[in-house]
Protein backbone atom coordinates (compact mmCIF):
# COMPACT_ATOMS: atom_id res chain seq x y z
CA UNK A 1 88.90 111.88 92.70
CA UNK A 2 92.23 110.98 94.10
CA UNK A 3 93.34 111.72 97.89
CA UNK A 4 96.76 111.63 98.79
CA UNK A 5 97.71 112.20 102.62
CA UNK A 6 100.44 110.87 105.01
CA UNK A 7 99.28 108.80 107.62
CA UNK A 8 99.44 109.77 111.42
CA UNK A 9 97.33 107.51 112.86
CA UNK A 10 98.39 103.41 113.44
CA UNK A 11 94.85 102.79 112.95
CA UNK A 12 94.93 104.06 109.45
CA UNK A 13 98.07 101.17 108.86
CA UNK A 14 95.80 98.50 110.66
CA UNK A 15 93.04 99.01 108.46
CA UNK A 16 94.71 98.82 105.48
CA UNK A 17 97.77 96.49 106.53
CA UNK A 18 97.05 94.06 103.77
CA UNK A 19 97.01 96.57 101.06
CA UNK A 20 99.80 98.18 102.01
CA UNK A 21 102.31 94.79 102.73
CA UNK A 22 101.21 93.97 99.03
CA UNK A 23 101.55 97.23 97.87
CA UNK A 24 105.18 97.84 99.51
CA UNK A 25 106.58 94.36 99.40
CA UNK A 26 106.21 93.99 95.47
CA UNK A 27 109.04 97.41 95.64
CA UNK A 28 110.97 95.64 98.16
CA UNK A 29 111.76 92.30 96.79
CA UNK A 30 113.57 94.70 94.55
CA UNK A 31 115.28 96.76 96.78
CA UNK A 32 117.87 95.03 98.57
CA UNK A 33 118.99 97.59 100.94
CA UNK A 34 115.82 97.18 103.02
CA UNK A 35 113.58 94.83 104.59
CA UNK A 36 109.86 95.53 105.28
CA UNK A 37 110.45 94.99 109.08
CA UNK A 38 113.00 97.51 109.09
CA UNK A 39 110.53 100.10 107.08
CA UNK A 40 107.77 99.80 109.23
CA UNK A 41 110.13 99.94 112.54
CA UNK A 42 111.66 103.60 110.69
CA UNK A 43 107.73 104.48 110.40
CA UNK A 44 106.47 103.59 113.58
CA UNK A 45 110.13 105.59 114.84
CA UNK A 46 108.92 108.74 113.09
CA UNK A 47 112.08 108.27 111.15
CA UNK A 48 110.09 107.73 107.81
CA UNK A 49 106.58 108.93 106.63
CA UNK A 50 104.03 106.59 105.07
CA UNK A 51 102.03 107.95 103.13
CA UNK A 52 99.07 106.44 101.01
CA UNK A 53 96.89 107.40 97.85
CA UNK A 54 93.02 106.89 98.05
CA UNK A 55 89.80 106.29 95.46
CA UNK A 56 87.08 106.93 97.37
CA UNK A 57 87.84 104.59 100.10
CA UNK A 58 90.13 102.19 98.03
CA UNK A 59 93.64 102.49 98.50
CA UNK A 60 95.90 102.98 95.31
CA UNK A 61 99.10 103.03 96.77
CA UNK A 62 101.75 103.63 99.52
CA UNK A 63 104.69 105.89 99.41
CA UNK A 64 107.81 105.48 102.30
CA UNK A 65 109.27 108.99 102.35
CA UNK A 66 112.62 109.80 105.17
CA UNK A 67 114.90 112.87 105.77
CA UNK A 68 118.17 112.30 104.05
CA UNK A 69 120.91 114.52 105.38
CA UNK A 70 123.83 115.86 103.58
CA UNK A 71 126.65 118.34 104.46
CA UNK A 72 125.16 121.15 103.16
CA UNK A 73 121.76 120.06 102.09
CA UNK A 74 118.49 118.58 103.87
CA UNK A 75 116.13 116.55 101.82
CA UNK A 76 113.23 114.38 101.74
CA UNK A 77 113.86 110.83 100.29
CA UNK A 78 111.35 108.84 98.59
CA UNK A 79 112.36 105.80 99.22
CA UNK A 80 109.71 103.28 98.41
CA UNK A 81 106.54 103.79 96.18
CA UNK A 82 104.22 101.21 95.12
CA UNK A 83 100.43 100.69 93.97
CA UNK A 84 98.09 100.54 91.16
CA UNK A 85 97.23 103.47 88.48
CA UNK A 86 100.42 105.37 89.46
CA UNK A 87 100.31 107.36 86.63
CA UNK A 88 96.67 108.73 87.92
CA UNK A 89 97.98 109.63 91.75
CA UNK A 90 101.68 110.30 91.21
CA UNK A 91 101.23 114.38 90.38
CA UNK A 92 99.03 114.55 93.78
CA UNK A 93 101.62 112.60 95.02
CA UNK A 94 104.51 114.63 94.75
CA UNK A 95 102.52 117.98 95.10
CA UNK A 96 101.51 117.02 98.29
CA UNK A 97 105.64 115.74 99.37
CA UNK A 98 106.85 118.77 98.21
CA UNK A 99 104.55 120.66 100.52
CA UNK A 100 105.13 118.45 103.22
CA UNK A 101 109.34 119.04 102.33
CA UNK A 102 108.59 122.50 101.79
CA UNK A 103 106.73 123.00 105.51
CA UNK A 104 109.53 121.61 107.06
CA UNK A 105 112.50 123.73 105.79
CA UNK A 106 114.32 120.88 103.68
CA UNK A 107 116.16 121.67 100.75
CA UNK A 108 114.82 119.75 97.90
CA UNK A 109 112.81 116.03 97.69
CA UNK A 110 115.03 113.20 95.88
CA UNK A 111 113.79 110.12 94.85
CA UNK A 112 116.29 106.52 94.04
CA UNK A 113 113.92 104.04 91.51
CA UNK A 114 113.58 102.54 88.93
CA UNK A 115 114.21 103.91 85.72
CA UNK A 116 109.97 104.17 85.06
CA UNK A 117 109.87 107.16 87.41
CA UNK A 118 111.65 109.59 84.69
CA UNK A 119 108.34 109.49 82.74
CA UNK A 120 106.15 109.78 85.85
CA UNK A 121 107.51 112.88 86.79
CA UNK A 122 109.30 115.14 84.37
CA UNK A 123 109.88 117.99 86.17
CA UNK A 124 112.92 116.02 88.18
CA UNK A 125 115.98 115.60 86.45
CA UNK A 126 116.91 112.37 85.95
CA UNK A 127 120.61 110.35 86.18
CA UNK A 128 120.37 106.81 85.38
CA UNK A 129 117.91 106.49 88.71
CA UNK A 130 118.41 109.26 90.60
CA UNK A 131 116.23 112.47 90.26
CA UNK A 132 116.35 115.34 92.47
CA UNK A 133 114.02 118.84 92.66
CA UNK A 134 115.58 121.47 94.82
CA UNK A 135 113.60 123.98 96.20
């Protein structure tokens, strides 16, 4: 059974720091636009949402998620995703997002990636990278 839950408490990060610097840098050393100092300041900001995937007490993976703002449209951006068995976690995954989008009022979730995610997640519509689901 798979739990999937954004974290709120630093001692949650602490525990599982080493997982989740494996788990995160792997994406980011392909993602120039960010380093993982600047992630974890956005995080510990409130200005992005970490958010990890459990087995029992093992943790699969870690998602970065962050408001993206438009003229006319409010969305939640996931930004960085990375683990093991993503293709077991990833519907829990983006149910629980969507929730978590839909909760706070925004428009739609978005995610930028690799070209992999199209199969993950079929409900998005896909452009090259970039998939959106508005609400």
């Amino acid at each position: 059974m798979y739990r999937f839950s954004r974290v709120t408490d630093v001692a949650e990060i602490h525990k599982n720091q080493d997982t989740i610097v494996g788990y995160l840098m792997k994406v980011i050393n392909k993602t120039p636009e960010v380093t993982f100092k600047h992630v974890m300041q956005d995080i510990e900001k409130g200005n992005s949402q970490l958010w990890l995937s459990y087995r029992g007490k093992e943790v699969l993976g870690a998602v970065v998620t962050k408001g993206v703002t438009y003229p006319a449209r409010f969305r939640l951006l996931i930004h960085l995703c990375g683990g093991k068995d993503i293709e077991e976690w990833v519907d829990s995954a983006i149910a629980n997002i969507e929730k978590f989008a839909k909760e706070k009022g925004l428009d739609g979730v978005e995610i930028y990636g690799r070209k992999g995610w199209t199969k993950l997640i079929p409900s998005y519509s896909s452009d090259i990278v970039y998939m959106v689901k508005e609400f």
